[in-house]
Every structure is written in structure tokens, then in C-alpha cells.
C-alpha atoms as a PDB file:
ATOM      1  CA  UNK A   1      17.756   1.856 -10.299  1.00  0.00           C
ATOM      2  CA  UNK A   2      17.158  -0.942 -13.064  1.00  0.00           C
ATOM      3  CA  UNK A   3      16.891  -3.536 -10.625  1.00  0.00           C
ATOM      4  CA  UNK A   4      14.021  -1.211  -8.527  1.00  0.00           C
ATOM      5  CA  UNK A   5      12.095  -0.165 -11.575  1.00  0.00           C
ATOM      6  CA  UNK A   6      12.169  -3.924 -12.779  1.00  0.00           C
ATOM      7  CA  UNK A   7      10.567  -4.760  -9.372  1.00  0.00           C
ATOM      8  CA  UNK A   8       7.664  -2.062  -9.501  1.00  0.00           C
ATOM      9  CA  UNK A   9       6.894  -3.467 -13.409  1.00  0.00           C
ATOM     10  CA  UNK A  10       6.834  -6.927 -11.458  1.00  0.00           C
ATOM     11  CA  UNK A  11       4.683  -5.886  -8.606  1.00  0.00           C
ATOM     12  CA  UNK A  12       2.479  -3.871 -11.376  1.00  0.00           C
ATOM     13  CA  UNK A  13       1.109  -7.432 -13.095  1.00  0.00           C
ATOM     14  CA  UNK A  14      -0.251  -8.555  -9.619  1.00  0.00           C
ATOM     15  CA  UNK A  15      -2.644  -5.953  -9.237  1.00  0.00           C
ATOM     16  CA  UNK A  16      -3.357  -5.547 -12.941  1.00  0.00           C
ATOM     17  CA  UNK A  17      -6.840  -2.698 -12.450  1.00  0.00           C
ATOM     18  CA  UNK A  18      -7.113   0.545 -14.124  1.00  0.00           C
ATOM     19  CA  UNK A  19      -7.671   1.830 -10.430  1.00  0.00           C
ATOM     20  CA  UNK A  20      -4.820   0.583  -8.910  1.00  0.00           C
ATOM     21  CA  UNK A  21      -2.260   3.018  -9.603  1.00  0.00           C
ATOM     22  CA  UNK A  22       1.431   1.682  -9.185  1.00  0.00           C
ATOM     23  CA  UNK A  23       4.826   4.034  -8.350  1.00  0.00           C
ATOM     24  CA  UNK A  24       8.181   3.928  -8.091  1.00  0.00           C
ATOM     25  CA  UNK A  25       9.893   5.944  -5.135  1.00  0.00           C
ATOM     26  CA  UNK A  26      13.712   5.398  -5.415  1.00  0.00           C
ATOM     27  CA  UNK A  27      14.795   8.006  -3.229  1.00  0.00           C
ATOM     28  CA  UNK A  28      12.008   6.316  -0.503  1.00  0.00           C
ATOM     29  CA  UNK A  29      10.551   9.511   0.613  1.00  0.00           C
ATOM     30  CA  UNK A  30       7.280   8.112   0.944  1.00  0.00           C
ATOM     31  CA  UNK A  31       8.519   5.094   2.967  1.00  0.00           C
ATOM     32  CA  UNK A  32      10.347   7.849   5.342  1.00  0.00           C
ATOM     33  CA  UNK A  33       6.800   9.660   5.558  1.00  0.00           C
ATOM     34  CA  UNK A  34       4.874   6.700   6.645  1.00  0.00           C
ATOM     35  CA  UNK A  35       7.381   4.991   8.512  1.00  0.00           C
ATOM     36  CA  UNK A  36       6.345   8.401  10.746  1.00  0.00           C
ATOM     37  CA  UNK A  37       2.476   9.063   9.973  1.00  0.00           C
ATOM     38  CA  UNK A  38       2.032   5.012  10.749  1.00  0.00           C
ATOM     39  CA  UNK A  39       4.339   5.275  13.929  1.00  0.00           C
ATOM     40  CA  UNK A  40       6.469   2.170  12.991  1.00  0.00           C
ATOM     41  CA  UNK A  41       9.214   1.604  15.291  1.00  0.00           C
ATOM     42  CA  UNK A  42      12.150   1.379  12.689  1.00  0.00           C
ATOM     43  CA  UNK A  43      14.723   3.656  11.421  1.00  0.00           C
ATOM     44  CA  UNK A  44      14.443   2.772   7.796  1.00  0.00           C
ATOM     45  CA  UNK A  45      11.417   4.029   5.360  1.00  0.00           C
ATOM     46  CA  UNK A  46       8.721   1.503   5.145  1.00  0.00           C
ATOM     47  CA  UNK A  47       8.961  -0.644   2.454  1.00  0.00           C
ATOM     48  CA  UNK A  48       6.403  -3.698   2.591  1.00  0.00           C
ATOM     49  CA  UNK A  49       3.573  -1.926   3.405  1.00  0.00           C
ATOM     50  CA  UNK A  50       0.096  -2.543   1.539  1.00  0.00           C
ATOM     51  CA  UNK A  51      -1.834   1.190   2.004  1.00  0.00           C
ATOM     52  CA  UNK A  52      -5.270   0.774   1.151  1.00  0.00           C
ATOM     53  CA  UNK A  53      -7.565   4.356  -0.069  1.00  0.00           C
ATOM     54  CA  UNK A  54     -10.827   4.985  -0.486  1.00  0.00           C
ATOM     55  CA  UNK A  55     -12.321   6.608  -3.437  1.00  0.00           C
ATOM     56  CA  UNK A  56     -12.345  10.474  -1.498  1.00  0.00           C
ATOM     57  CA  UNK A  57      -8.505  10.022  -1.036  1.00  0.00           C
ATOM     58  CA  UNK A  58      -6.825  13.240  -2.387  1.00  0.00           C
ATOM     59  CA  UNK A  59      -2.496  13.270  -2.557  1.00  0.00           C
ATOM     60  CA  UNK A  60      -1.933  17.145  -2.536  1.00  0.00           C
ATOM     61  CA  UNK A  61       0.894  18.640  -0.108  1.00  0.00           C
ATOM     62  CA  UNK A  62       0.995  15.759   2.030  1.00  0.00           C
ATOM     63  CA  UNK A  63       0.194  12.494   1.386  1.00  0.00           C
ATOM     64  CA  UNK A  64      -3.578  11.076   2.825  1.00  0.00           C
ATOM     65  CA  UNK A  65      -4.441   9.103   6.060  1.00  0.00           C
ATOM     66  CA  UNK A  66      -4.546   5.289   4.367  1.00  0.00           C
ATOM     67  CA  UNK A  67      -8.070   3.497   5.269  1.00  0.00           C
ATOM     68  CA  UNK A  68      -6.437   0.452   6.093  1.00  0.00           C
ATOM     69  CA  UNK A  69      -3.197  -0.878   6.214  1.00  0.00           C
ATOM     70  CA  UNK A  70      -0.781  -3.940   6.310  1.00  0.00           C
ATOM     71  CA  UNK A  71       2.511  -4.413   6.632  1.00  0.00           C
ATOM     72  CA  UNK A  72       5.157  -7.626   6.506  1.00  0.00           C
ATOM     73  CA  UNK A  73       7.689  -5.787   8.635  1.00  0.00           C
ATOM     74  CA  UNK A  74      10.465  -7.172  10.767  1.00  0.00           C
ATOM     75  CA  UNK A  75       9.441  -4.523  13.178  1.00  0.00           C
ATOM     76  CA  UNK A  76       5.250  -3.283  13.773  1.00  0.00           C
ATOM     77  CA  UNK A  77       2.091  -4.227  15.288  1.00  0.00           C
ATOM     78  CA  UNK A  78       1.476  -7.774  15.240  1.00  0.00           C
ATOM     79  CA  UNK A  79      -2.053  -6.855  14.662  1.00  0.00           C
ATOM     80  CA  UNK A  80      -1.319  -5.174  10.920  1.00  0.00           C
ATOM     81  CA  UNK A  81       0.635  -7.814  10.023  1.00  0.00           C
ATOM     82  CA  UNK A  82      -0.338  -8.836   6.310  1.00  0.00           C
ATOM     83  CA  UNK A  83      -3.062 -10.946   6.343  1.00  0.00           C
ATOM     84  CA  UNK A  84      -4.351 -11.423   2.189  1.00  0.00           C
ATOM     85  CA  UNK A  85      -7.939 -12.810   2.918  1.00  0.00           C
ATOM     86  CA  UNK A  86      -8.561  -9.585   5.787  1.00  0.00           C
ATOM     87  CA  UNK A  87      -7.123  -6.888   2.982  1.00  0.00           C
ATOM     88  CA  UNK A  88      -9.291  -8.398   0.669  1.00  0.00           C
ATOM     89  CA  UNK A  89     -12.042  -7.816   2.467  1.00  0.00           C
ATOM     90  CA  UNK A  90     -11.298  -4.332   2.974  1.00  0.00           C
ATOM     91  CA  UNK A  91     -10.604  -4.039  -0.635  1.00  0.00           C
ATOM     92  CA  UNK A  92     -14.310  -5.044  -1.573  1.00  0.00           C
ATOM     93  CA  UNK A  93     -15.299  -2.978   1.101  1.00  0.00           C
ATOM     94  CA  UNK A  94     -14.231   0.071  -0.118  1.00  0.00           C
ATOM     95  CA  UNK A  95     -15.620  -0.833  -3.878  1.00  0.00           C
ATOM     96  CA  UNK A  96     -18.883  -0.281  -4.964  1.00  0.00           C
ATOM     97  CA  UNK A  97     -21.002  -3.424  -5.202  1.00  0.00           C
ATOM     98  CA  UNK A  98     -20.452  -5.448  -8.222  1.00  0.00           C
ATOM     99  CA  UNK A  99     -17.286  -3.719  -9.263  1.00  0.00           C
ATOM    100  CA  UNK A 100     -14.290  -5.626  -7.544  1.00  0.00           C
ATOM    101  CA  UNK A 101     -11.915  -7.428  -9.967  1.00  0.00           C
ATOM    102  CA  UNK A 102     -11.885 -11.527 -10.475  1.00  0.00           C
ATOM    103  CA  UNK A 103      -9.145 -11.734  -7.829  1.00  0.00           C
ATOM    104  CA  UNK A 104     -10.853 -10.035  -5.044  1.00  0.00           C
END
């Protein structure tokens, strides 16, 4: 559990915004529910998979439909696989105009 919360503190510097919010999902239940909702063809939760949401994006029962996503997956469609300058873009995309952080 160390090792896993060390790695979501690590992670958590990359993307230092106030809107980026950053969790830690040791028993992978997440990864198990969009392993399905994304239809990757694996057995194991998802894991390296960059979700993007836009601003109307509500977690209640079930977790949202992502606007975009990425993944860097043994297994998935070629076509999602991560690509930083094309999630960028989407990034800025879904931010209002003059509000994106240095790094985007």
C-alpha cells in the first residue's frame, strides 16, 4: 500500500492544478469499471489510462462517460494509444480560453 500511495503522491506533482483532482484506488475498482465501460480487451482493471472530463462531469452512482481518453496498454485500440501533444489538445479544448496551465 506504501509503495501505491507513494506512486499517486509522484504522479500528483506532474499535473500540479487545483482542477486536476488526483486518487488512489488500491482495491482497483475503478480500473475493473472501465476496463468494461471502455471495452478493453484484458482481464485485469485498467491501469494506464489518462480519462479526460469536461467541466459538466458529475461522479454520483456510477462513474461518468470520459470525453476523451488514452491509454498505454499492452492490449487496446491502437488508435487511443497515448499520444501527449493530441491529449493536450483536448485538454485546452475542454478549458475555457486563457485558463490552461504553463504546461498545456
Amino acid at each position: 500500500m506504501e509503495a501505491l500511495e507513494g506512486g499517486a503522491r509522484s504522479g500528483a506533482k506532474r499535473l500540479p492544478d487545483a482542477r486536476v483532482r488526483h486518487y488512489l484506488d488500491a482495491e482497483a475498482r475503478l480500473g475493473e469499471h472501465y476496463t468494461r465501460a471502455l471495452e478493453l480487451p484484458m482481464d485485469d482493471p485498467a491501469w494506464d489510462v489518462y480519462l479526460v472530463f469536461g467541466p459538466a462531469a458529475r461522479w454520483e452512482k456510477a462513474p461518468p462517460a470520459p470525453a476523451a481518453w488514452m491509454h498505454q496498454l499492452g492490449a487496446g485500440p491502437r488508435e487511443k494509444h497515448l499520444d501527449a501533444k493530441k491529449l493536450a489538445e483536448t485538454l485546452r479544448g475542454l478549458l475555457p480560453a486563457g485558463k490552461a496551465p504553463g504546461g498545456l
